[in-house]
Structures are given as C-alpha cells and as structure tokens.
Protein backbone atom coordinates (compact mmCIF):
# COMPACT_ATOMS: atom_id res chain seq x y z
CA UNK A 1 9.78 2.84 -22.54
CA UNK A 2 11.99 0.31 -20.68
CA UNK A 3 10.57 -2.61 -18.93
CA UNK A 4 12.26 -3.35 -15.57
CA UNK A 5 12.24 -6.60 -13.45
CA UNK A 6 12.96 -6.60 -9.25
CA UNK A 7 12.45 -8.90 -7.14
CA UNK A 8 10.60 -8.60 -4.00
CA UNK A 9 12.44 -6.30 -1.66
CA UNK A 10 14.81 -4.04 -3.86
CA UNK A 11 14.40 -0.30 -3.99
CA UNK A 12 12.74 0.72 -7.38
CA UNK A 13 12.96 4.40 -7.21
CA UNK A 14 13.39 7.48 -5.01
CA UNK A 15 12.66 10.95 -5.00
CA UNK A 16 16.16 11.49 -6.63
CA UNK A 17 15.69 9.43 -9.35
CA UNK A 18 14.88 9.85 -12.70
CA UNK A 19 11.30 11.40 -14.05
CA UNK A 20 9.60 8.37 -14.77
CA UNK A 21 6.03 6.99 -14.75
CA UNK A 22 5.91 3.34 -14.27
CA UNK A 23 3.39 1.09 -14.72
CA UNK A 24 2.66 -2.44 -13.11
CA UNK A 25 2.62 -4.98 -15.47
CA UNK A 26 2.84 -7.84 -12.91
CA UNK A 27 3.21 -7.89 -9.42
CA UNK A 28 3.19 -5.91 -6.02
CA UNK A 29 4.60 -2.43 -5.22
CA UNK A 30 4.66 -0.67 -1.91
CA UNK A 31 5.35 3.58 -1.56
CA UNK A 32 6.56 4.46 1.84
CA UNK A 33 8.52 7.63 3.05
CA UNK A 34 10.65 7.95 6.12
CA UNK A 35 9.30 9.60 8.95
CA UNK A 36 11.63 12.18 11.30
CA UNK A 37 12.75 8.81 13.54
CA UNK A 38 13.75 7.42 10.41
CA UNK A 39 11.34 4.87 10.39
CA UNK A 40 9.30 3.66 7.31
CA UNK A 41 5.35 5.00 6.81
CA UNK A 42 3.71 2.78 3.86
CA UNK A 43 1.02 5.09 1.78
CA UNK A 44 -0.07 3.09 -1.01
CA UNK A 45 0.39 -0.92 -1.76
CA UNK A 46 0.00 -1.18 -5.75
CA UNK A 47 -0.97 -3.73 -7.94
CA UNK A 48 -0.96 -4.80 -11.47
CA UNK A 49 -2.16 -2.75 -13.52
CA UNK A 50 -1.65 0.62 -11.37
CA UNK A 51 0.48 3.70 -12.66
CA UNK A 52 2.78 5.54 -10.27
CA UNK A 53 5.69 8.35 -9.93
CA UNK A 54 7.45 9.28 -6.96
CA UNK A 55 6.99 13.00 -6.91
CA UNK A 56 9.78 15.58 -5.99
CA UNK A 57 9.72 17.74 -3.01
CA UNK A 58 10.47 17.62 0.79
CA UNK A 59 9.34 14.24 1.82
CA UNK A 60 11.70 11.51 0.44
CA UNK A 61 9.25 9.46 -1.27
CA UNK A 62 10.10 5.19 -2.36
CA UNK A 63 9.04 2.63 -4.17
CA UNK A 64 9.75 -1.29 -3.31
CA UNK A 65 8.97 -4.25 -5.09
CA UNK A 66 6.34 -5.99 -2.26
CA UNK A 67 6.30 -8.69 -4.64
CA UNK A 68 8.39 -10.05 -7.65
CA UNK A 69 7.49 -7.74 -10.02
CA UNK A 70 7.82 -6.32 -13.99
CA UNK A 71 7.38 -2.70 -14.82
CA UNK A 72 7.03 -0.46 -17.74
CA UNK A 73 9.11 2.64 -17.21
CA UNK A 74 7.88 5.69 -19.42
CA UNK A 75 9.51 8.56 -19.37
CA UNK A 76 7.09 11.61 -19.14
CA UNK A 77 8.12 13.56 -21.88
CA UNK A 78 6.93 10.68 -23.92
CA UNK A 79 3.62 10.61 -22.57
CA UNK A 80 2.62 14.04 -24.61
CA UNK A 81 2.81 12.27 -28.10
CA UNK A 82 -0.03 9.00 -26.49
CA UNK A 83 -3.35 9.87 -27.94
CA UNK A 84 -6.16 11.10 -24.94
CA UNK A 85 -7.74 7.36 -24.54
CA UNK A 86 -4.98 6.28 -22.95
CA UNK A 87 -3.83 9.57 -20.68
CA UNK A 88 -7.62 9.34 -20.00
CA UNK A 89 -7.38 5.79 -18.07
CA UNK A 90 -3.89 7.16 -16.85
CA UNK A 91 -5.44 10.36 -15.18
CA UNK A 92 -8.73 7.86 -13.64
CA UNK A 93 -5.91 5.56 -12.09
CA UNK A 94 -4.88 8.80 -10.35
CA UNK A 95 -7.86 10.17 -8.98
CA UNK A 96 -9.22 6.26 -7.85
CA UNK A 97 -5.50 6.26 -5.94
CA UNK A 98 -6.25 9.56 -4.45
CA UNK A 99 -9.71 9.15 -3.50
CA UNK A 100 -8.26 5.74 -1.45
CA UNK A 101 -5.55 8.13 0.06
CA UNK A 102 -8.37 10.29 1.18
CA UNK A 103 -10.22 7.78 2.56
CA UNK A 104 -7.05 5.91 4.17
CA UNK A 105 -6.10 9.34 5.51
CA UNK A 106 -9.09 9.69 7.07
CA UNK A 107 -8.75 6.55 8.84
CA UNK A 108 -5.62 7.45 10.61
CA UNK A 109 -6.48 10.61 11.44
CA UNK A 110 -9.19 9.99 12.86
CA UNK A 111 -9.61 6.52 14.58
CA UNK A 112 -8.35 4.60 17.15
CA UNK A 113 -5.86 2.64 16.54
CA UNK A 114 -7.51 -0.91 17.15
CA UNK A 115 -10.11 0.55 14.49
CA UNK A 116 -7.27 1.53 12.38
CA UNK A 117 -5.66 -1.67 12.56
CA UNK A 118 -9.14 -3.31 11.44
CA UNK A 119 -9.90 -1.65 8.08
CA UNK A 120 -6.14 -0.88 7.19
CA UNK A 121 -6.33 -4.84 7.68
CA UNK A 122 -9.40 -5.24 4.95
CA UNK A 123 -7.59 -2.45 2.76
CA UNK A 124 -4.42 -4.46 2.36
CA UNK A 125 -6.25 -7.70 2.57
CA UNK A 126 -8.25 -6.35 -0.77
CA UNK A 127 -5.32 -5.03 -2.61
CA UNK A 128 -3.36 -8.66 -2.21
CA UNK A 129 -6.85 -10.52 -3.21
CA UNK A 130 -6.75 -12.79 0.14
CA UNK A 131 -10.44 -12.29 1.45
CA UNK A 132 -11.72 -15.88 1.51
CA UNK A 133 -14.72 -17.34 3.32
CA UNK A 134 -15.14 -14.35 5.64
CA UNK A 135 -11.66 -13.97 6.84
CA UNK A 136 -9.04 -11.40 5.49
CA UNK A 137 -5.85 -12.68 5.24
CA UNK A 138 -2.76 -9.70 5.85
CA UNK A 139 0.56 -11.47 5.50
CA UNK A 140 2.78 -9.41 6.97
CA UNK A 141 5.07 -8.93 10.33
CA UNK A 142 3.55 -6.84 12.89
CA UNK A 143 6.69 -3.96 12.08
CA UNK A 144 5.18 -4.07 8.49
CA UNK A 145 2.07 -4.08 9.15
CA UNK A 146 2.56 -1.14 11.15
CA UNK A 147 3.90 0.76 8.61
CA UNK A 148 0.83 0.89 7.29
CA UNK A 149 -0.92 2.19 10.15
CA UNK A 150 1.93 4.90 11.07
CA UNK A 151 2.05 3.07 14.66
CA UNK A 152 4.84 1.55 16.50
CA UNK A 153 5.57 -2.59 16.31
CA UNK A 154 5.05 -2.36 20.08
CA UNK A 155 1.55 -0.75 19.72
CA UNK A 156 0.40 -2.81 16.63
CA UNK A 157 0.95 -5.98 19.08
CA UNK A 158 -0.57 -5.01 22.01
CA UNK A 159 -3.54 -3.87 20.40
CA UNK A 160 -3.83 -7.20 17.98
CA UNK A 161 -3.44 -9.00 21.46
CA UNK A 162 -6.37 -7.08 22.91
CA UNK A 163 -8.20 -8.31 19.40
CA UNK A 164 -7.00 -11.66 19.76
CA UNK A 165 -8.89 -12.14 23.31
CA UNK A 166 -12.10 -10.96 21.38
CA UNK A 167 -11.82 -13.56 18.49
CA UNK A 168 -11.69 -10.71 15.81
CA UNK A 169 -8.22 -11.65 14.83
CA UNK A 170 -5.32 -14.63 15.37
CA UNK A 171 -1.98 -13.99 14.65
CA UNK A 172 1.01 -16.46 13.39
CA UNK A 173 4.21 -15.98 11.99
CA UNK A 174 4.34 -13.19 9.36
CA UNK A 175 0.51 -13.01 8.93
CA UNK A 176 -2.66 -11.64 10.81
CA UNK A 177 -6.07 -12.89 10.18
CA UNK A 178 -8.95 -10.90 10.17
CA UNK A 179 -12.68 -12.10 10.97
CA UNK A 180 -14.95 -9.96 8.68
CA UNK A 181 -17.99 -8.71 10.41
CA UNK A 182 -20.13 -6.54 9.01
CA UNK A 183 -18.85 -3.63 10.69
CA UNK A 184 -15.24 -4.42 9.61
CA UNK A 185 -16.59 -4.54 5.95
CA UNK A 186 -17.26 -1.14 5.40
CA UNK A 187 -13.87 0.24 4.87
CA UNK A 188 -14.63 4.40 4.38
C-alpha cells in the first residue's frame, strides 16, 4: 500500500498505468474519458471514502484530483491475502457506484437536456455535500459542468439561460445554483 497526495487538478492515473485500486482517504476525485472530438466526458465524481480502478480496454479511462486529495494505493494482488469483511464493503462500494451509473446513464440517455442539466445538478450537488436550505449549490464552469452532462459549453448555457428566466436556477462565476422543487428532488 502507498498513500499518495495531489492536489486539485493533477492527473492521478490512466488506463496505462499501473494495476492499482485506490481508495479515498480525503478529498474529491473525478473519472472522465475522452470522447472522439477529444473532449472530456465526466462519469463518476468520488468522495472520501470511495474505492476506484481505472479499468483497461478501448476507452482511455482518468482519474483527477477534483479536490486536494490523499489516497491509499493497493495493489491488487495484495487484495487476495485481506480477510472477506473487508473485500465485502469493497465489492458493496462497487455495486452502489454502478447502480448510480445506471441510474446517471439513464438520465442522459434518455432526457432532455434542460432535465439532464437539473438532476445531474442535484447528483453533483449531493456528492460535494452543498444542498442547503432548498438550493443545490454546483460549483463549477459551465465547460465542466458539461462534462458531466456529455453536452457542449454552448448548449449547457443556453439551456441554464432558458432556466434562469424561469427562476429554477442563477448562475455566477464558476457556480450554478439550483432551486430544489420537489420534482427536481427525485433524482432516478
């Protein structure tokens, strides 16, 4: 096991890179691919306590620190010898994460996109704890926020604009806010 430090920004792994499991001891971590334009399509936004690999195959696959953030590298070969307890809590992280990348999958798939952008908006605004009083808070730039939503910048703005002029959301400089309703609540 190694523990690893990054700040928020730097590449922690890629498809090409070693075998390892890592898990979040503290801090954010965002897993994105690249798309055929070359532009970046988040999948996941992690947080501590979460286990991840990048897994090998066609899609290049990344991990970036979202945050400042400390991680436990284990290499898999030495997850054999941990007694079933822990692989147990291991393999439920797994199938939580892919039950949520079901249910996100869905969303793109098959919504609009202003109906994407609300509950993509609640997703991320869960993961980074800033639901407060009825609003959800997503601070990011409209390019990363569309990442998330595998839309253009362009789109993501016009659409938040068309939001905007119903009250649902306001917009300022690197961050969106969301009005909850009760429809916007129920993210699956």
């Amino acid at each position: 096991m190694r523990k690893l430090n990054f700040k928020k920004g730097e590449t922690i792994c890629s498809t090409s890179d070693d075998n390892s499991l890592f898990f979040i001891n503290d801090g954010l971590v965002r897993l994105y691919f690249l798309d055929d334009d070359g532009r970046e399509v988040s999948f996941e936004l992690l947080r501590k306590g979460d286990v991840f690999s990048i897994s090998k195959g066609e899609v290049i696959e990344f991990a970036e620190a979202f945050s400042d953030c400390e991680l436990i590298a284990i290499e898999r070969e030495d997850i054999l010898s941990w007694d079933s307890e822990v692989l147990t809590k291991i393999l439920f992280s797994f199938l939580q994460r892919y039950s949520e990348a079901k249910m996100r999958a869905k969303i793109l798939l098959t919504l609009p996109l202003e109906k994407r952008i609300e509950k993509v908006a609640i997703y991320i605004a869960q993961k980074l704890d800033t639901i407060k009083d009825g609003f959800a808070e997503v601070p990011l730039s409209h390019e990363e926020f569309a990442s998330f939503l595998c839309a253009t910048r362009e789109c993501v703005s016009k659409a938040l604009g068309e939001l905007s002029k119903r009250g649902i959301v306001k917009t300022e400089r690197r961050k969106i806010v969301f009005y909850i309703t009760d429809s916007l609540n129920e993210i699956d």
